[in-house]
PDB file of N, CA and C in Angstrom:
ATOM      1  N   UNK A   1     -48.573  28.868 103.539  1.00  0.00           N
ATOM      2  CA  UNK A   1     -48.848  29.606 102.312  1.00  0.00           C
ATOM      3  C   UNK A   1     -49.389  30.992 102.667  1.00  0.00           C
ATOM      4  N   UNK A   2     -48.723  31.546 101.919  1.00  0.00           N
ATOM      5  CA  UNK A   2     -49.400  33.166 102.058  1.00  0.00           C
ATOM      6  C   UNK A   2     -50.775  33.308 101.385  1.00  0.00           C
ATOM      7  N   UNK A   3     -51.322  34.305 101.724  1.00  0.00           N
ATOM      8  CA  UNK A   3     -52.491  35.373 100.992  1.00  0.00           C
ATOM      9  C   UNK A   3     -52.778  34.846  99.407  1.00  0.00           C
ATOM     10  N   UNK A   4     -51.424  35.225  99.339  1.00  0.00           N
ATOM     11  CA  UNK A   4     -51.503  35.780  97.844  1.00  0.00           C
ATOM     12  C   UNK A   4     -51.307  34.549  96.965  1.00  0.00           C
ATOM     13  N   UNK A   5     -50.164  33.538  97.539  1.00  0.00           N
ATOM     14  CA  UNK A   5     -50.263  32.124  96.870  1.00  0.00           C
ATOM     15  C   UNK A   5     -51.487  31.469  96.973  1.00  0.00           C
ATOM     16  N   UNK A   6     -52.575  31.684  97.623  1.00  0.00           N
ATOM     17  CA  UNK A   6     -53.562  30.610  98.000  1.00  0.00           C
ATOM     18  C   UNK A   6     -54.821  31.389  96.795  1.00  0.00           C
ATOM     19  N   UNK A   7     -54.464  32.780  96.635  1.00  0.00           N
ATOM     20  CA  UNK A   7     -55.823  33.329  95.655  1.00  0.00           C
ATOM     21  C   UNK A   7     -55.076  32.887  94.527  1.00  0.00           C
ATOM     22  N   UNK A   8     -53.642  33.003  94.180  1.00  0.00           N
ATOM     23  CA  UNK A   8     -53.056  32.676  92.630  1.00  0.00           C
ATOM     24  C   UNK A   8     -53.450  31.116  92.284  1.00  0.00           C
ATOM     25  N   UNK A   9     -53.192  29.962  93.533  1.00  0.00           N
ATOM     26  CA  UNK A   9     -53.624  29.310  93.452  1.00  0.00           C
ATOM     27  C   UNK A   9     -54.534  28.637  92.775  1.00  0.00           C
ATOM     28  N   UNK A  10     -55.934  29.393  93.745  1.00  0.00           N
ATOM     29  CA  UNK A  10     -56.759  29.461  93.221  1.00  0.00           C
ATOM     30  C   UNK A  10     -57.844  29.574  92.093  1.00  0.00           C
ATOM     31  N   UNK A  11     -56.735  31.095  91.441  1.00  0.00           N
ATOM     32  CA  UNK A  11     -56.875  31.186  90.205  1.00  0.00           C
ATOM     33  C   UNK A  11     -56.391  30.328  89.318  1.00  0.00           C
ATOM     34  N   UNK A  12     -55.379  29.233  89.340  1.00  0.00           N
ATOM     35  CA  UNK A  12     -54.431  28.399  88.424  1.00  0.00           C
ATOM     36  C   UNK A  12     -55.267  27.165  87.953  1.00  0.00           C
ATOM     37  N   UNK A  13     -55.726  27.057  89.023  1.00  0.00           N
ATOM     38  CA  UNK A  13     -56.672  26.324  89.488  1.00  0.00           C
ATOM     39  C   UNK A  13     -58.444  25.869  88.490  1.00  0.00           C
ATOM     40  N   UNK A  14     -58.404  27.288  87.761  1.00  0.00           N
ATOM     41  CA  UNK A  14     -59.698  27.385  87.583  1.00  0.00           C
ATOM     42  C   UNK A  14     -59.411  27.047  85.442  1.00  0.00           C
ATOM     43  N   UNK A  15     -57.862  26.820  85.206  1.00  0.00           N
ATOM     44  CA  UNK A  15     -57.435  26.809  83.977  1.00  0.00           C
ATOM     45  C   UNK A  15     -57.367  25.067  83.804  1.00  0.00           C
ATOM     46  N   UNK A  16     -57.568  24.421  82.553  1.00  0.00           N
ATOM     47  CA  UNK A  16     -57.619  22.956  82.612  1.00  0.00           C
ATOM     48  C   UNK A  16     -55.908  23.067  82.300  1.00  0.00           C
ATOM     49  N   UNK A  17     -54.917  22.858  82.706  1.00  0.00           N
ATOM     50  CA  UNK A  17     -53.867  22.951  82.232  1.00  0.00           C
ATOM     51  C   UNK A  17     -53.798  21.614  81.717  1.00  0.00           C
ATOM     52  N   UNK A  18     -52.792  21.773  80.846  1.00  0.00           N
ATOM     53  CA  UNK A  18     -52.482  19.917  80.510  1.00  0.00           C
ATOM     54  C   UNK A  18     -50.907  19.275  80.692  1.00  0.00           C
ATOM     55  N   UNK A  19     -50.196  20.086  81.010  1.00  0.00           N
ATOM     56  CA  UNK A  19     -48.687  19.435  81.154  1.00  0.00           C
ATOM     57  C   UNK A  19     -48.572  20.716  82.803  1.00  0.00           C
ATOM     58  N   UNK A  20     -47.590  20.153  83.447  1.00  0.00           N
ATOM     59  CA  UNK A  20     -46.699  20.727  84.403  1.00  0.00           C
ATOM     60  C   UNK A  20     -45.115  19.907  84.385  1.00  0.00           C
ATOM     61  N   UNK A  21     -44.161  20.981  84.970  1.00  0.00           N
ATOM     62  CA  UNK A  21     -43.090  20.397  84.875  1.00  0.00           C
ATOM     63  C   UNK A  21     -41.811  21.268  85.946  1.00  0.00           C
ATOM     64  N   UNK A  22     -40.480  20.992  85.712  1.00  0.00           N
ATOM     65  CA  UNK A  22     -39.541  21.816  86.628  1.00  0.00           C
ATOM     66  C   UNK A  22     -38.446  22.247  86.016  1.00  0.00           C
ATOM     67  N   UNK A  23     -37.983  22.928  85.321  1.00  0.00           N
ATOM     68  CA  UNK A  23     -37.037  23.350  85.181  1.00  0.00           C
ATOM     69  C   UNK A  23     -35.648  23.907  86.089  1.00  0.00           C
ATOM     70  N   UNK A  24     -34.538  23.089  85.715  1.00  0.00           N
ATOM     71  CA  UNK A  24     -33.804  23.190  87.207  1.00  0.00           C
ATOM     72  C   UNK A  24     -32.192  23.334  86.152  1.00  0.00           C
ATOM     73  N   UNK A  25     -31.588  24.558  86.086  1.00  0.00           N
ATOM     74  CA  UNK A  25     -30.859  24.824  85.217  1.00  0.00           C
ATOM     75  C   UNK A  25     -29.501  24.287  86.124  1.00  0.00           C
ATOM     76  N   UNK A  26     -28.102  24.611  85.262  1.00  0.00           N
ATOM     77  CA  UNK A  26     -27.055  24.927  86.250  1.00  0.00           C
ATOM     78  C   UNK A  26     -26.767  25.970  86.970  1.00  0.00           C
ATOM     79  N   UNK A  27     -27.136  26.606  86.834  1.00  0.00           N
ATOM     80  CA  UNK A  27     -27.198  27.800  87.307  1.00  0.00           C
ATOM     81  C   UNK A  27     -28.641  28.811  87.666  1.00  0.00           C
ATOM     82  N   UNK A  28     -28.348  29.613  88.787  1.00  0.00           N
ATOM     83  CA  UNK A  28     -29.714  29.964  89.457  1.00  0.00           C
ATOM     84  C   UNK A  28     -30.663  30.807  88.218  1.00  0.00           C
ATOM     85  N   UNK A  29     -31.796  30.533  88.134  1.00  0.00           N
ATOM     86  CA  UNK A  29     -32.966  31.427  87.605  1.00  0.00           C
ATOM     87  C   UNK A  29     -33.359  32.659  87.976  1.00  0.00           C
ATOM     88  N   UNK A  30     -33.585  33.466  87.289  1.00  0.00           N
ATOM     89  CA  UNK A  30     -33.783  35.076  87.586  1.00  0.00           C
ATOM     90  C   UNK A  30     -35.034  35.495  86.870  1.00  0.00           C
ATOM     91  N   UNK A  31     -35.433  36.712  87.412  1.00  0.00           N
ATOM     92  CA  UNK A  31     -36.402  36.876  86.344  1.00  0.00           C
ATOM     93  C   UNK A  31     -35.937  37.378  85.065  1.00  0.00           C
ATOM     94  N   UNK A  32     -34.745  37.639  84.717  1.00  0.00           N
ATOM     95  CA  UNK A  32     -34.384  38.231  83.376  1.00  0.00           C
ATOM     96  C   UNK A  32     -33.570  36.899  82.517  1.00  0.00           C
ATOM     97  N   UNK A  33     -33.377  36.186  83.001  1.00  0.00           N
ATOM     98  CA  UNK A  33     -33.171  34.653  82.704  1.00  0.00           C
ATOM     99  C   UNK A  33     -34.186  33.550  81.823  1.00  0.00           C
ATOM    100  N   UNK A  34     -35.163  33.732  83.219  1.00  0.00           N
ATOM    101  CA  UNK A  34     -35.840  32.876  82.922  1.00  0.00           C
ATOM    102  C   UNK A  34     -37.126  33.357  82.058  1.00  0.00           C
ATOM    103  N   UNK A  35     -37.228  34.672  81.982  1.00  0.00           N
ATOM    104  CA  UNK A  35     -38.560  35.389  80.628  1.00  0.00           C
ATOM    105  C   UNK A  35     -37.765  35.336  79.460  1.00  0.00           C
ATOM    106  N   UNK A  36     -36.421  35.259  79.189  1.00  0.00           N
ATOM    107  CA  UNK A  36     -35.640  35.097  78.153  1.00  0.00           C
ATOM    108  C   UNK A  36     -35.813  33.764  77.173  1.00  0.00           C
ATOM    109  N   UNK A  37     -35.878  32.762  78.527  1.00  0.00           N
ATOM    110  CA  UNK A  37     -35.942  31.571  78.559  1.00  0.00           C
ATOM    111  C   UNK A  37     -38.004  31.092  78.054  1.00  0.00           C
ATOM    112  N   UNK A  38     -38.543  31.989  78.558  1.00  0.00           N
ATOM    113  CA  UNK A  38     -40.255  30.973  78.903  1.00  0.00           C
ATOM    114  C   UNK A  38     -40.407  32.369  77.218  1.00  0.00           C
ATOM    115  N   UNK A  39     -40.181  33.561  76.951  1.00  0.00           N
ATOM    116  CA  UNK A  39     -40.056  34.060  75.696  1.00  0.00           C
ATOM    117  C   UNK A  39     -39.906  33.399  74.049  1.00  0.00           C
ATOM    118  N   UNK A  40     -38.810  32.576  74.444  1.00  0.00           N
ATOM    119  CA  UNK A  40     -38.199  31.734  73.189  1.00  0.00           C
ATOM    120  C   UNK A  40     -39.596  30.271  72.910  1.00  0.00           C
ATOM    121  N   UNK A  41     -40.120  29.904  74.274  1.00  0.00           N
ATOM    122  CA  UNK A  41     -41.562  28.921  74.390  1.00  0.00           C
ATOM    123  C   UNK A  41     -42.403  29.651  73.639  1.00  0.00           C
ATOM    124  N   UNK A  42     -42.689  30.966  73.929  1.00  0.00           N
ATOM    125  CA  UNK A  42     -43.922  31.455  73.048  1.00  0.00           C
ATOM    126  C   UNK A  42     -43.921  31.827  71.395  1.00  0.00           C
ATOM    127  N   UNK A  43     -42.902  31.545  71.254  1.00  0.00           N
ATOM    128  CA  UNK A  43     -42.638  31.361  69.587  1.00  0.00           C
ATOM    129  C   UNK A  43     -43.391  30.586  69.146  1.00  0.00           C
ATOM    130  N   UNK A  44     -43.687  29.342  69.572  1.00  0.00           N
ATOM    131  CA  UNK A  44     -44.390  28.156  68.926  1.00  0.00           C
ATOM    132  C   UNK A  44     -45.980  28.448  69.245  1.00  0.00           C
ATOM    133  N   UNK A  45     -46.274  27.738  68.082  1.00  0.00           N
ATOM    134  CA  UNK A  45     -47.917  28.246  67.980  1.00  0.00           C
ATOM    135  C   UNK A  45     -48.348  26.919  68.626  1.00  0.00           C
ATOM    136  N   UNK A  46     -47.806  26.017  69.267  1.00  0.00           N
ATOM    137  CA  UNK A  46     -48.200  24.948  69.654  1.00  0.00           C
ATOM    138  C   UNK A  46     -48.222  25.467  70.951  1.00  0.00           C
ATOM    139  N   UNK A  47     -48.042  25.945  71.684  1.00  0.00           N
ATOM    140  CA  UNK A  47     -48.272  26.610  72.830  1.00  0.00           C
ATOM    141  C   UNK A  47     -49.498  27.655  73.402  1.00  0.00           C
ATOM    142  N   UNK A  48     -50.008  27.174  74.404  1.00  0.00           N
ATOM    143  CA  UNK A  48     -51.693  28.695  74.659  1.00  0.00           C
ATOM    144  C   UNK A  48     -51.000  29.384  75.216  1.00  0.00           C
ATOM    145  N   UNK A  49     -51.025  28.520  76.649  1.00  0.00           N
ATOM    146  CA  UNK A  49     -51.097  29.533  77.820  1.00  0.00           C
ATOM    147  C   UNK A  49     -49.945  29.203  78.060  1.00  0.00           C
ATOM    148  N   UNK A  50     -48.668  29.784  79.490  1.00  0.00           N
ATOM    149  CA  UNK A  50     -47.875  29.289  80.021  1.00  0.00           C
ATOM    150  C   UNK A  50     -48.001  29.842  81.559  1.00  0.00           C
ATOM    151  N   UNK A  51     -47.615  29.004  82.461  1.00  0.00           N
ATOM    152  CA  UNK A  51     -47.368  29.969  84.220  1.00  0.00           C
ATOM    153  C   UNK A  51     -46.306  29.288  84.275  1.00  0.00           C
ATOM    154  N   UNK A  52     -45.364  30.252  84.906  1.00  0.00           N
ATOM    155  CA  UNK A  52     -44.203  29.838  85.948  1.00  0.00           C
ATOM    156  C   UNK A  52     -43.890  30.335  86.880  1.00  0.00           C
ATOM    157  N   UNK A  53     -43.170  29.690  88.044  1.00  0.00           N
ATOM    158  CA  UNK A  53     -43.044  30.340  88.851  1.00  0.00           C
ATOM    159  C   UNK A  53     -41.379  29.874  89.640  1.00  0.00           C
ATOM    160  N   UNK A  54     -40.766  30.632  89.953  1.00  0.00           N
ATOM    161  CA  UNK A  54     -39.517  30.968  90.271  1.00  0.00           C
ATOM    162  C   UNK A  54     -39.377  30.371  91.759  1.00  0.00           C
ATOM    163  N   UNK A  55     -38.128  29.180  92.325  1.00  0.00           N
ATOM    164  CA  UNK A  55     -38.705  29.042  93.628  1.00  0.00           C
ATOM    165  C   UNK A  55     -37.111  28.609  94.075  1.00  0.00           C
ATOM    166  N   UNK A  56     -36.671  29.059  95.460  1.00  0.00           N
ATOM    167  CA  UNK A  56     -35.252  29.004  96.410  1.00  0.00           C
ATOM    168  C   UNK A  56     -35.416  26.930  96.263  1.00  0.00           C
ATOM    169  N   UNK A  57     -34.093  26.544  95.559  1.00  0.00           N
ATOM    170  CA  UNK A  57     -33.812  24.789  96.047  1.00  0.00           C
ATOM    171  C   UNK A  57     -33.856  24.507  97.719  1.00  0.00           C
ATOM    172  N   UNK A  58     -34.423  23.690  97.848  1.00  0.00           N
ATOM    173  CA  UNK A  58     -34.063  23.323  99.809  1.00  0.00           C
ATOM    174  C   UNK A  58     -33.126  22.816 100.182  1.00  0.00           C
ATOM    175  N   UNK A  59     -32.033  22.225  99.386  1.00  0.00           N
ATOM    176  CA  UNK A  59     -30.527  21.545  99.666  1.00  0.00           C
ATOM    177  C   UNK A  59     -29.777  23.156  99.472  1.00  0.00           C
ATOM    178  N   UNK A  60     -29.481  23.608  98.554  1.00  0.00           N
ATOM    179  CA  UNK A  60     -29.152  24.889  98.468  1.00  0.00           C
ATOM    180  C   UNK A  60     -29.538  25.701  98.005  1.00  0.00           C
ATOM    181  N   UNK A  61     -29.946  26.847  98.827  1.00  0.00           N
ATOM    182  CA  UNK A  61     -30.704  28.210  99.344  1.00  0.00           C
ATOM    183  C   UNK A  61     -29.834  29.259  97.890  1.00  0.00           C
ATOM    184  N   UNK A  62     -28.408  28.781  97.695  1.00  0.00           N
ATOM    185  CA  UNK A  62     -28.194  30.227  95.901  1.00  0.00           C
ATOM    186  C   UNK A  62     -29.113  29.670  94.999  1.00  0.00           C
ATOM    187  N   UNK A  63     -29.254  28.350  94.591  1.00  0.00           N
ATOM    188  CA  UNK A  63     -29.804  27.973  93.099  1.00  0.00           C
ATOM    189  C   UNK A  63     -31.103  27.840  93.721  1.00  0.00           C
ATOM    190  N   UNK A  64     -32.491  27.733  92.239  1.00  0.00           N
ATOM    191  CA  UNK A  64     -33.724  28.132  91.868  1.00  0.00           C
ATOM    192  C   UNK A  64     -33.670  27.177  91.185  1.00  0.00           C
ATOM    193  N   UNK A  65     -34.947  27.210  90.965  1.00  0.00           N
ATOM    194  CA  UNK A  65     -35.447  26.287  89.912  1.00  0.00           C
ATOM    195  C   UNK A  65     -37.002  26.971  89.502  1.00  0.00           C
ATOM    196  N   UNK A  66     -37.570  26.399  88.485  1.00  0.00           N
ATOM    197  CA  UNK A  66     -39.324  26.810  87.801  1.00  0.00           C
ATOM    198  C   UNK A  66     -40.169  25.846  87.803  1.00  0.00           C
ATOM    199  N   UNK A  67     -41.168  26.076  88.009  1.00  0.00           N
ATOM    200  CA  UNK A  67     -42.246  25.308  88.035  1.00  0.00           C
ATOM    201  C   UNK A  67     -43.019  25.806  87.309  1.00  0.00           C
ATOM    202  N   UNK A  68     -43.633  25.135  85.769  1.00  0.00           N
ATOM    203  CA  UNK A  68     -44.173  25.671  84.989  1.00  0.00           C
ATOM    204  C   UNK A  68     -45.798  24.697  85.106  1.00  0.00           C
ATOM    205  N   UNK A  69     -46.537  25.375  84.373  1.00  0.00           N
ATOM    206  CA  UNK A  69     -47.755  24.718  83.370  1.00  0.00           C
ATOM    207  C   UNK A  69     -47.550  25.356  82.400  1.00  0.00           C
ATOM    208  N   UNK A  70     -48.542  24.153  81.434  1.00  0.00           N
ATOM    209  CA  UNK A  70     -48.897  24.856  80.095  1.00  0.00           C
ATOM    210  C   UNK A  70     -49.935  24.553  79.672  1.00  0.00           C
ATOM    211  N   UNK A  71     -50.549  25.154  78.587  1.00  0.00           N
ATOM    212  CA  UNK A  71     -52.329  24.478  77.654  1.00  0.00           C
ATOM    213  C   UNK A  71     -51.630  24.558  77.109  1.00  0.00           C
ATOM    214  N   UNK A  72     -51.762  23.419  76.136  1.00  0.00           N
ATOM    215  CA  UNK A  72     -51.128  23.017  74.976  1.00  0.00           C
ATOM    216  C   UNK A  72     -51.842  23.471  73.250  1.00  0.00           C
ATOM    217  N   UNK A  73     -51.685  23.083  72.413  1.00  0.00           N
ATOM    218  CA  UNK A  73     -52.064  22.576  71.157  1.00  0.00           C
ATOM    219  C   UNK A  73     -51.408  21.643  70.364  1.00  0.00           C
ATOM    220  N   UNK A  74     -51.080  20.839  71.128  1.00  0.00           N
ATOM    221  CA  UNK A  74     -50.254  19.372  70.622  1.00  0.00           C
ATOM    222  C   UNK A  74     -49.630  18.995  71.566  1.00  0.00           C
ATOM    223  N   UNK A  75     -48.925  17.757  71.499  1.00  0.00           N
ATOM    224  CA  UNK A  75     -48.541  17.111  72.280  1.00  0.00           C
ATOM    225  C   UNK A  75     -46.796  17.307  72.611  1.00  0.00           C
ATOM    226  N   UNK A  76     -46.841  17.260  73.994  1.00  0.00           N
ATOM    227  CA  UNK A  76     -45.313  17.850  74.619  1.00  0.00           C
ATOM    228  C   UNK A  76     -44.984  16.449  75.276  1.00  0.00           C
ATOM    229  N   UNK A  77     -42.981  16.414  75.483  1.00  0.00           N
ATOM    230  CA  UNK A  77     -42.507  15.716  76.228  1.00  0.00           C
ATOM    231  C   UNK A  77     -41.647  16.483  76.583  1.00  0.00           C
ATOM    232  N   UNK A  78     -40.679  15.973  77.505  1.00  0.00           N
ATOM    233  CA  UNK A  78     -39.400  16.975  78.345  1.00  0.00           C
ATOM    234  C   UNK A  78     -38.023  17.469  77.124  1.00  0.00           C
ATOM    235  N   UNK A  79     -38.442  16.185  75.976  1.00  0.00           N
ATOM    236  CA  UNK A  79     -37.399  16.489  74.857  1.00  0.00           C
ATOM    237  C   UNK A  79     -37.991  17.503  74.165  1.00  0.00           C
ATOM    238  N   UNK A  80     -39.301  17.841  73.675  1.00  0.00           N
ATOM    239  CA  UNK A  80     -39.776  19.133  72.831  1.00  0.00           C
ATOM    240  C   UNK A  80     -39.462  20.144  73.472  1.00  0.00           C
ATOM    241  N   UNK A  81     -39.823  20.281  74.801  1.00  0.00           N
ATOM    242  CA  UNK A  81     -40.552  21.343  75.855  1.00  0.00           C
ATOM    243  C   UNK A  81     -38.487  21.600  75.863  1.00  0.00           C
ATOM    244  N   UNK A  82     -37.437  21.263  76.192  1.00  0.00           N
ATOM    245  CA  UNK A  82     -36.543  21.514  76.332  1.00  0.00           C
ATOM    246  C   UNK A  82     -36.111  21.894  74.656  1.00  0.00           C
ATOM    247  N   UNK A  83     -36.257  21.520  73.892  1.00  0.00           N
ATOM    248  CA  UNK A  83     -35.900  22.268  71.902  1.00  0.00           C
ATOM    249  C   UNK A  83     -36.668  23.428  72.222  1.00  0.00           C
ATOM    250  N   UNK A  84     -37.887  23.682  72.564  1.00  0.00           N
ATOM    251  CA  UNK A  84     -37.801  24.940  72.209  1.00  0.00           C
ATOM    252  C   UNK A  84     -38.145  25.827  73.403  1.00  0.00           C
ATOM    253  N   UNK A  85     -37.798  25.184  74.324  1.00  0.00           N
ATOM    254  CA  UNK A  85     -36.930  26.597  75.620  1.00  0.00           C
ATOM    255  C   UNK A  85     -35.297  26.856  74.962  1.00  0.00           C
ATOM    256  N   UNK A  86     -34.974  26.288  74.181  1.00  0.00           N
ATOM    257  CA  UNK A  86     -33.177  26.244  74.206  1.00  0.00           C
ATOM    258  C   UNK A  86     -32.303  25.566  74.952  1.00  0.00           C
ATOM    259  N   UNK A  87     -32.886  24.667  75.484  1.00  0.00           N
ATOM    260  CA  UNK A  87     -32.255  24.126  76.707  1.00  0.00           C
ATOM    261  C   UNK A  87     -32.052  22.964  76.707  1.00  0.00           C
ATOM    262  N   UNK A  88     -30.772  22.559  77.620  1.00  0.00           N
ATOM    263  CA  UNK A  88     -30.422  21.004  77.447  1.00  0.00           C
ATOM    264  C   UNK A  88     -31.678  20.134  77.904  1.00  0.00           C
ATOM    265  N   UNK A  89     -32.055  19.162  77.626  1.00  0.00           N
ATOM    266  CA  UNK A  89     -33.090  18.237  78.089  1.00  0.00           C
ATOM    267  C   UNK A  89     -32.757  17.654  79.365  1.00  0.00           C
ATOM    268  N   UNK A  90     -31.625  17.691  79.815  1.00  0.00           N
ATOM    269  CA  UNK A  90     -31.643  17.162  81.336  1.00  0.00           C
ATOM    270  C   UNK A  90     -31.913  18.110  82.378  1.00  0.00           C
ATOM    271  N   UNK A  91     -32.160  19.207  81.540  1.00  0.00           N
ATOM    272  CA  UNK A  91     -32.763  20.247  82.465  1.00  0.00           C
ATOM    273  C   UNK A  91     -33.698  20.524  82.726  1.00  0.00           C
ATOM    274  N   UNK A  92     -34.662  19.874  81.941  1.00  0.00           N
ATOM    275  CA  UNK A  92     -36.385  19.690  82.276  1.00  0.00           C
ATOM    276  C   UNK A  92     -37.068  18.344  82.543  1.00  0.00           C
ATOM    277  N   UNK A  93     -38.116  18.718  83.666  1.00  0.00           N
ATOM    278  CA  UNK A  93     -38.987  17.427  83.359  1.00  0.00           C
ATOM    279  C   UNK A  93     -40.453  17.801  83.448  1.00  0.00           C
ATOM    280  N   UNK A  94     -41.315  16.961  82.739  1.00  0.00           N
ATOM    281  CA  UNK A  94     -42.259  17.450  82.243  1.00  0.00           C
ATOM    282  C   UNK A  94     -43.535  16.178  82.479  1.00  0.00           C
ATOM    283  N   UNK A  95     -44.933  16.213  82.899  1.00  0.00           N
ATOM    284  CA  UNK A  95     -45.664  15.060  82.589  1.00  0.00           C
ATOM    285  C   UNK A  95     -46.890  15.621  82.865  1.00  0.00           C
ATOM    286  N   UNK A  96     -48.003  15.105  82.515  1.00  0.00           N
ATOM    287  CA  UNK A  96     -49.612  15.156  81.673  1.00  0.00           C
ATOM    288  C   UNK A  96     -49.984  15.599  83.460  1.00  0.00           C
ATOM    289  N   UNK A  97     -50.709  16.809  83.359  1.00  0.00           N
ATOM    290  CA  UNK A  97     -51.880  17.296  84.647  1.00  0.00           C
ATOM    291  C   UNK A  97     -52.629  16.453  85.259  1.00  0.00           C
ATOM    292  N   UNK A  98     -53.016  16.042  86.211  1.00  0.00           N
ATOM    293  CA  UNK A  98     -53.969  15.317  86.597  1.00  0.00           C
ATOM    294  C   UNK A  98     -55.066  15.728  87.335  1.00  0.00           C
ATOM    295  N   UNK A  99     -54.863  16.772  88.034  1.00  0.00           N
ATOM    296  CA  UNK A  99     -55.858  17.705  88.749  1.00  0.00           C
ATOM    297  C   UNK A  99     -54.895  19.087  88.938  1.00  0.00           C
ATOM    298  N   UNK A 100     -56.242  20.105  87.562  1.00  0.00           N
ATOM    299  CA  UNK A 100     -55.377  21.212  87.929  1.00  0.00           C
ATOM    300  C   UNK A 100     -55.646  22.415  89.081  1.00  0.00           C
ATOM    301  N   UNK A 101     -56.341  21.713  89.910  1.00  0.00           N
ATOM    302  CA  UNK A 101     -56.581  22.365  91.609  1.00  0.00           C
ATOM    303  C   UNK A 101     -55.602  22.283  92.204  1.00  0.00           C
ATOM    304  N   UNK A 102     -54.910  20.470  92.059  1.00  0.00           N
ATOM    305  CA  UNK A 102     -53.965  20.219  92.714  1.00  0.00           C
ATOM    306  C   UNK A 102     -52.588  20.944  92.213  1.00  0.00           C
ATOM    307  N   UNK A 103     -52.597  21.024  90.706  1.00  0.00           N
ATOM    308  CA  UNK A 103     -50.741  21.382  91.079  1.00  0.00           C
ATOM    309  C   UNK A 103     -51.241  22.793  91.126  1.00  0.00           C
ATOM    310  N   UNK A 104     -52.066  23.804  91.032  1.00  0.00           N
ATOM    311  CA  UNK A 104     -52.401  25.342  90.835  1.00  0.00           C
ATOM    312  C   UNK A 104     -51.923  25.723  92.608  1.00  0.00           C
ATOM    313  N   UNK A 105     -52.165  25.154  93.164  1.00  0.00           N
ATOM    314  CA  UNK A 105     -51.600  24.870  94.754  1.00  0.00           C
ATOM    315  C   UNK A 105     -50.578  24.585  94.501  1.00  0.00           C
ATOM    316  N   UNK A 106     -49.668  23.767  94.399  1.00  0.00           N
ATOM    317  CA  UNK A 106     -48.574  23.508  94.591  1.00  0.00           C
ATOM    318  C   UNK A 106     -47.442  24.320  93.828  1.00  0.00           C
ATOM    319  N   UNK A 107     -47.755  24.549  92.722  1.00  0.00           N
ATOM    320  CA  UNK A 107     -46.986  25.928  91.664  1.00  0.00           C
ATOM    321  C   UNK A 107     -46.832  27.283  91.961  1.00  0.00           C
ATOM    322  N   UNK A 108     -47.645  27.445  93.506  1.00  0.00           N
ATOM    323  CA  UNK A 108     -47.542  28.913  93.694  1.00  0.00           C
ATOM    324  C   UNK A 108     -47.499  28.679  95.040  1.00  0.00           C
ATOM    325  N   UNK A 109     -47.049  27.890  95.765  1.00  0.00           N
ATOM    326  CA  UNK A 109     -47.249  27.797  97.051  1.00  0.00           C
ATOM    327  C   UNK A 109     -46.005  29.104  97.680  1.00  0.00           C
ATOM    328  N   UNK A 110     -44.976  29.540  96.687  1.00  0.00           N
ATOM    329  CA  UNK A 110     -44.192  30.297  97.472  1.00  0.00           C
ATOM    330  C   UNK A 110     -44.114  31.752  96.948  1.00  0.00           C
ATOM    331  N   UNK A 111     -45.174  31.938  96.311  1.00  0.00           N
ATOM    332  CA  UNK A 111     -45.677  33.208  95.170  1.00  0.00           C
ATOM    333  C   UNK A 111     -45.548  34.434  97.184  1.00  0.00           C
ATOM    334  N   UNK A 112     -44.815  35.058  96.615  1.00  0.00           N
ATOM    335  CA  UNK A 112     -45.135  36.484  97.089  1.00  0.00           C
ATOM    336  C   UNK A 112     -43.824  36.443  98.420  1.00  0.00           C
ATOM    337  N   UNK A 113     -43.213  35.275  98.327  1.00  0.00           N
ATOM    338  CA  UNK A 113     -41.759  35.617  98.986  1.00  0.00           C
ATOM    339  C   UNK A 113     -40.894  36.472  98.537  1.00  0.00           C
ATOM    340  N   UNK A 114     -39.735  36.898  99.219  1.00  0.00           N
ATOM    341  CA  UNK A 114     -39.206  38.043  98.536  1.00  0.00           C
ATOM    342  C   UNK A 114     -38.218  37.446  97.494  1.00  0.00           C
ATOM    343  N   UNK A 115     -37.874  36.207  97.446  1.00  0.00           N
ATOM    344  CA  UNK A 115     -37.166  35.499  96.603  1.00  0.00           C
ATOM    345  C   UNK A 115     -37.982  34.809  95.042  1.00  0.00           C
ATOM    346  N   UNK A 116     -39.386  35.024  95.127  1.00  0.00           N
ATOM    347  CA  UNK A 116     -39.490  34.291  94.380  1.00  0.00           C
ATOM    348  C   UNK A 116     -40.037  35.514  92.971  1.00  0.00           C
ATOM    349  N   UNK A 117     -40.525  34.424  91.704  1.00  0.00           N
ATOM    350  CA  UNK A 117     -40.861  35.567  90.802  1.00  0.00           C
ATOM    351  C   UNK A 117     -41.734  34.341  90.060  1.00  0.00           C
ATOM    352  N   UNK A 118     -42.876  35.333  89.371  1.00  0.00           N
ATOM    353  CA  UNK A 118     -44.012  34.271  88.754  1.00  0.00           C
ATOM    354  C   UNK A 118     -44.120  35.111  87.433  1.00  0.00           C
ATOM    355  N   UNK A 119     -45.167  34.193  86.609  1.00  0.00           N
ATOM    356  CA  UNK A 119     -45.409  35.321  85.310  1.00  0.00           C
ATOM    357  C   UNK A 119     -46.595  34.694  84.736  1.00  0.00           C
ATOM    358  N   UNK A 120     -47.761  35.157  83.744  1.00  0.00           N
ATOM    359  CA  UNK A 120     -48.696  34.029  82.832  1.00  0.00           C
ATOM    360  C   UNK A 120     -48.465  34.660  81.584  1.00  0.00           C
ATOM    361  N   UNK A 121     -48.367  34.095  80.615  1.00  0.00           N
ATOM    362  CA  UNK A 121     -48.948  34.285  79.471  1.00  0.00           C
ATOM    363  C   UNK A 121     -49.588  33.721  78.817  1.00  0.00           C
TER     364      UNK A 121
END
């Protein structure tokens, strides 16, 4: 882990998140893609906060995938969280935080590669 993933980390870290999940499209994620995509999420007032972060697949190096959190204000599954990204539901998966030290580490572990791309709102 770099520098910079271990302070973002850190910082992710310090938020009670309540859902994490992966978004893994057919096609690769970009940053003009995927803010298009995490944009259409912030419509809903059922939504606080959101992080994602943009990361190279390890079987194949073209396609991406996201690794999100969220604070909620109601309750999410991979079928909501996919209605209102726009997106087919087999394209997300989604389940309840359990320590948010632990995934705040793991969601940014590749923050500041030249491939990758993050965002909060």
């Amino acid at each position: 882990m770099s520098k910079i993933s271990d302070e973002y980390g850190d910082y992710l870290a310090t938020v009670e998140w309540d859902y994490t999940g992966v978004i893994r499209r057919h096609f690769a994620l970009n940053e003009l893609n995927s803010t298009r995509m995490i944009k259409n999420l912030l419509k809903h007032k059922s939504i606080g906060t959101i992080f994602y972060a943009i990361e190279r697949d390890t079987v194949d190096d073209t396609m991406t995938h996201a690794h999100i959190l969220l604070k909620t204000h109601g309750k999410y599954d991979s079928e909501r969280l996919a209605k209102e990204l726009g997106i087919n539901k087999k394209a997300v998966f989604l389940e309840k935080v359990i320590s948010s030290k632990g995934i705040g580490k793991y969601v940014s572990k590749h923050l500041g590669r030249d491939y990758s791309y993050h965002n909060i709102y």
